[in-house]
N, C-alpha and C. Protein backbone atom coordinates (compact mmCIF):
# COMPACT_ATOMS: atom_id res chain seq x y z
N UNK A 1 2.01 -14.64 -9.89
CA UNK A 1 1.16 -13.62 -9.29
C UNK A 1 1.76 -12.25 -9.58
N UNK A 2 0.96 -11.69 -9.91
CA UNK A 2 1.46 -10.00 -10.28
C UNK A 2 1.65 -9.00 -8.88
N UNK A 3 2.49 -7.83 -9.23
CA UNK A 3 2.50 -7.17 -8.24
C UNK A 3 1.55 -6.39 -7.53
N UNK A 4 0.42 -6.14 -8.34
CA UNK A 4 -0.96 -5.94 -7.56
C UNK A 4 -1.44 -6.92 -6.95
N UNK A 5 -1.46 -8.17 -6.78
CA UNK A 5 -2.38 -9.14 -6.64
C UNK A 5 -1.68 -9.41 -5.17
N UNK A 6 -0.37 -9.78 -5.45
CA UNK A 6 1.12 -10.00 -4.19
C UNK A 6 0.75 -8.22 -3.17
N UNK A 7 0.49 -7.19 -3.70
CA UNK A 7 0.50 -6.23 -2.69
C UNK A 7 -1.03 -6.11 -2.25
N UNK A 8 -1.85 -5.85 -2.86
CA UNK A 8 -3.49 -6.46 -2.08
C UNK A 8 -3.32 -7.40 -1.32
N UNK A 9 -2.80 -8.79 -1.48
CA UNK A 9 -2.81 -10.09 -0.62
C UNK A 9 -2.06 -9.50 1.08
N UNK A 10 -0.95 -8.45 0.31
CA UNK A 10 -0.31 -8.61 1.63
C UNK A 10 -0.65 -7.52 2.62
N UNK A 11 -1.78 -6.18 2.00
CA UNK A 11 -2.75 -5.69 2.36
C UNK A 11 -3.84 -6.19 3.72
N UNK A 12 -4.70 -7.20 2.56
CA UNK A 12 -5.38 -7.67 3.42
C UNK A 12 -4.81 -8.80 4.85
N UNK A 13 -3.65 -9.37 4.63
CA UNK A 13 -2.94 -10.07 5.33
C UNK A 13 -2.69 -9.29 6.53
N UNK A 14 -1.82 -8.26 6.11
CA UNK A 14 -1.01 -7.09 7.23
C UNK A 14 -1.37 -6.15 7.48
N UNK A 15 -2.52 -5.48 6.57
CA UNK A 15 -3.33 -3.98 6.83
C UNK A 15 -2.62 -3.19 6.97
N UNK A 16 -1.11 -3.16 6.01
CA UNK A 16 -0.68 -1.97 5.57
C UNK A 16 0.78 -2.51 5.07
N UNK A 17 0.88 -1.28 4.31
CA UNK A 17 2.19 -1.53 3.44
C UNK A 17 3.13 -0.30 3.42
N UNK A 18 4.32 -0.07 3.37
CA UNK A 18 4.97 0.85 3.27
C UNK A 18 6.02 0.97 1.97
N UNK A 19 6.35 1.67 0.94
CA UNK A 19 7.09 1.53 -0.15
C UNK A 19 8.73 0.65 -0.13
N UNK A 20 9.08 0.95 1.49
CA UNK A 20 10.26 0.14 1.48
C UNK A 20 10.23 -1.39 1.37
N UNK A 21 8.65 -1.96 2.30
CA UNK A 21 8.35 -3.23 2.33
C UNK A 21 7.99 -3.39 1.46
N UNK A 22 7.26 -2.77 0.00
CA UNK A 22 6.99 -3.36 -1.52
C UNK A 22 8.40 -3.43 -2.39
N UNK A 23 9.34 -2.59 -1.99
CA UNK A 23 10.62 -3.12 -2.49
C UNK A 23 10.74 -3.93 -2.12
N UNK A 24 11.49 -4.40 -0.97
CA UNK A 24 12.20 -5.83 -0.22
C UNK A 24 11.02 -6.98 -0.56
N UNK A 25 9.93 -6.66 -0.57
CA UNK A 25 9.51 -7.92 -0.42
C UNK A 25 9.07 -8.54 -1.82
N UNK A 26 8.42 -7.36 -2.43
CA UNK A 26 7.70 -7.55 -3.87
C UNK A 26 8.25 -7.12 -5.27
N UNK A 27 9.84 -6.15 -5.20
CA UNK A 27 10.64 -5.43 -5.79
C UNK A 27 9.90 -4.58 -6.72
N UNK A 28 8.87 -3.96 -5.74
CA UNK A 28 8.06 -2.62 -6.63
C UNK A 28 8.63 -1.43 -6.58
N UNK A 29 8.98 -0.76 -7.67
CA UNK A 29 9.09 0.39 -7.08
C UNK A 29 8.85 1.64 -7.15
N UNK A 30 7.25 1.04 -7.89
CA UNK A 30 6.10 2.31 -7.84
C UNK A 30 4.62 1.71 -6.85
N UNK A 31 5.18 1.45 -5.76
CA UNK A 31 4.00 1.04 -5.27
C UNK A 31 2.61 2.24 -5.16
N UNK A 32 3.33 3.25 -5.33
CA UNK A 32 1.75 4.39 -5.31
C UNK A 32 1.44 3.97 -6.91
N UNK A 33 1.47 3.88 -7.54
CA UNK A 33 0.77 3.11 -8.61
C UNK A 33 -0.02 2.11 -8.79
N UNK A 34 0.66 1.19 -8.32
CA UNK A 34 -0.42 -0.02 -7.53
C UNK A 34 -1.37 -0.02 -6.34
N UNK A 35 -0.86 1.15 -5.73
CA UNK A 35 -2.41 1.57 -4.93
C UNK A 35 -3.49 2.17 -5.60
N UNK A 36 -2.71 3.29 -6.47
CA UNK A 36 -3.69 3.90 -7.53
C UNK A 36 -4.43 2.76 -8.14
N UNK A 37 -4.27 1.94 -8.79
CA UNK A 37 -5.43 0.71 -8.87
C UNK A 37 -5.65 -0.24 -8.36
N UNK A 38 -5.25 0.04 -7.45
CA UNK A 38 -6.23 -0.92 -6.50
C UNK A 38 -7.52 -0.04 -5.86
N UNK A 39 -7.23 1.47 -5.90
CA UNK A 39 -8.43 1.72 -5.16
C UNK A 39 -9.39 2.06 -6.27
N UNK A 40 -9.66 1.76 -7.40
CA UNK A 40 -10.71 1.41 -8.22
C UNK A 40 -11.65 0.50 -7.48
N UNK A 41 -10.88 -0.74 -6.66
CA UNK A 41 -11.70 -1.48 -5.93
C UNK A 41 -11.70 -1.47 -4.56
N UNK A 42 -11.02 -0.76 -4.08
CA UNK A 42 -10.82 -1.33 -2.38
C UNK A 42 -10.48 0.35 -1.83
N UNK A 43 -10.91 -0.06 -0.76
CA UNK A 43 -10.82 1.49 0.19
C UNK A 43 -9.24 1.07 0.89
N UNK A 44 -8.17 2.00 0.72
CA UNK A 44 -7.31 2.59 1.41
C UNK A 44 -6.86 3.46 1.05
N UNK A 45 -6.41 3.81 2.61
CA UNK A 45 -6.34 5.45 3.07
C UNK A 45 -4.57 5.39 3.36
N UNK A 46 -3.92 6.49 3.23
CA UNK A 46 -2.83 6.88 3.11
C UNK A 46 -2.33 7.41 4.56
N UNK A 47 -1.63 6.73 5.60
CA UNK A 47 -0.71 8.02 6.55
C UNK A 47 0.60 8.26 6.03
N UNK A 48 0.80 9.51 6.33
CA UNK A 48 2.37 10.62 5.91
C UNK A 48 2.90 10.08 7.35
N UNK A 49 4.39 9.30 7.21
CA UNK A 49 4.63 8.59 8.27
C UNK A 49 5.80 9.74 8.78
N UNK A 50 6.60 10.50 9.79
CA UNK A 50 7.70 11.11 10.01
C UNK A 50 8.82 10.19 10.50
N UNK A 51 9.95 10.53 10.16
CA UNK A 51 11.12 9.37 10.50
C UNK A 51 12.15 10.41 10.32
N UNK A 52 13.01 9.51 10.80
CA UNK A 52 14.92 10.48 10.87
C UNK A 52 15.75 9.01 9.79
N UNK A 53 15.78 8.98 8.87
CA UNK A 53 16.84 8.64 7.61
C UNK A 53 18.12 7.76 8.21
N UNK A 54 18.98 6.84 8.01
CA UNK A 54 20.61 7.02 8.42
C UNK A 54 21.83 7.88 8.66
N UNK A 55 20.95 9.07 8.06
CA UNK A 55 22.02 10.05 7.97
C UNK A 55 21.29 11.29 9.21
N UNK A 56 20.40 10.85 9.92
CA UNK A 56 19.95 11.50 11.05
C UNK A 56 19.20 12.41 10.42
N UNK A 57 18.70 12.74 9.00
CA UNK A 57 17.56 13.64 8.66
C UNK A 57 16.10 13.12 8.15
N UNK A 58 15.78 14.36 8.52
CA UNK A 58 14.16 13.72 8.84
C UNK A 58 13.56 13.61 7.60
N UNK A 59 12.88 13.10 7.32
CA UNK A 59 11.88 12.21 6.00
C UNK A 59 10.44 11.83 6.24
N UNK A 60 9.87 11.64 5.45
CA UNK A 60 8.29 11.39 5.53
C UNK A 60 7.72 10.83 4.13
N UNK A 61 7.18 9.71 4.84
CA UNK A 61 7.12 8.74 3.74
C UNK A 61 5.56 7.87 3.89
N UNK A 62 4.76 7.79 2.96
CA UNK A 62 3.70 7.16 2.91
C UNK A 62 3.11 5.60 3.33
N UNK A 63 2.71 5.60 3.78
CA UNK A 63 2.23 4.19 4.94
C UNK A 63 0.77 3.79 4.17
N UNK A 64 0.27 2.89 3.70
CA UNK A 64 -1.01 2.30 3.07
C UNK A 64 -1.76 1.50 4.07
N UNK A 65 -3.01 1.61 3.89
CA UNK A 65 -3.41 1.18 4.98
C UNK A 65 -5.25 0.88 4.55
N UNK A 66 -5.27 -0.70 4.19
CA UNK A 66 -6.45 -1.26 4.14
C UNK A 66 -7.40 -0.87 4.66
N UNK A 67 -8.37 -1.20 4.13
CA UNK A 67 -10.13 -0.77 4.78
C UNK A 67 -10.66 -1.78 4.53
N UNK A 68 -11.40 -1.99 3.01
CA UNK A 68 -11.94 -3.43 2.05
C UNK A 68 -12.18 -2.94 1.27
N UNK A 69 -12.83 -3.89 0.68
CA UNK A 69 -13.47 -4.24 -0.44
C UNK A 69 -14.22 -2.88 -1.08
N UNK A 70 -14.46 -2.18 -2.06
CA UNK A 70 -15.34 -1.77 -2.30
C UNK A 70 -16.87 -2.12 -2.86
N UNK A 71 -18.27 -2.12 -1.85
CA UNK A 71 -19.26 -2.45 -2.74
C UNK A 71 -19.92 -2.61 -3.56
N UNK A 72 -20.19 -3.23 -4.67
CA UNK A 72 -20.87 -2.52 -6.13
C UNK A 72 -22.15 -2.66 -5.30
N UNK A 73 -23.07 -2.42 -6.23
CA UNK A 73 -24.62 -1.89 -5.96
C UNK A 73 -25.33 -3.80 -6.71
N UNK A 74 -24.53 -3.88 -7.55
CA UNK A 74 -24.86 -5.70 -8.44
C UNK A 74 -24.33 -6.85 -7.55
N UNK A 75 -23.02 -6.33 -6.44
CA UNK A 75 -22.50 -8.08 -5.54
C UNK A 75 -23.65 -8.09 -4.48
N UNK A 76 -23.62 -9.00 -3.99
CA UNK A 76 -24.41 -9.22 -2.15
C UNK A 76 -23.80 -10.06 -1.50
């Protein structure tokens, strides 16, 4: 299974993904790439997440976050 297919699955599974969990889990480590095509087909939307780092500084980091499917006008 490819790493689009493994991060959609775990999409629709979990309704959201974060770049650290496509490392550890899927060892991506361009997951905004693989969102970039995935949303050719599928609606998700992006939150800018705020956090404090190990080293106590603050960071902000992108959170993915399922919708579905996109409709063609030809499926039913």
């Amino acid at each position: 299974m490819s790493q689009i297919q493994q991060v959609l699955e775990h999409l629709k599974l979990h309704r959201s993904i974060t770049p650290i969990e496509a490392l550890n889990m899927y060892a991506s480590f361009r997951l905004s790439a693989i969102i970039f095509e995935l949303r050719k087909e599928h609606y998700i939307n992006t939150v800018l997440v705020d956090d404090v780092n190990k080293f106590g500084k603050p960071v902000q980091y992108a959170k993915y976050m399922y919708v579905g499917a996109i409709e063609s006008e030809g499926k039913k």
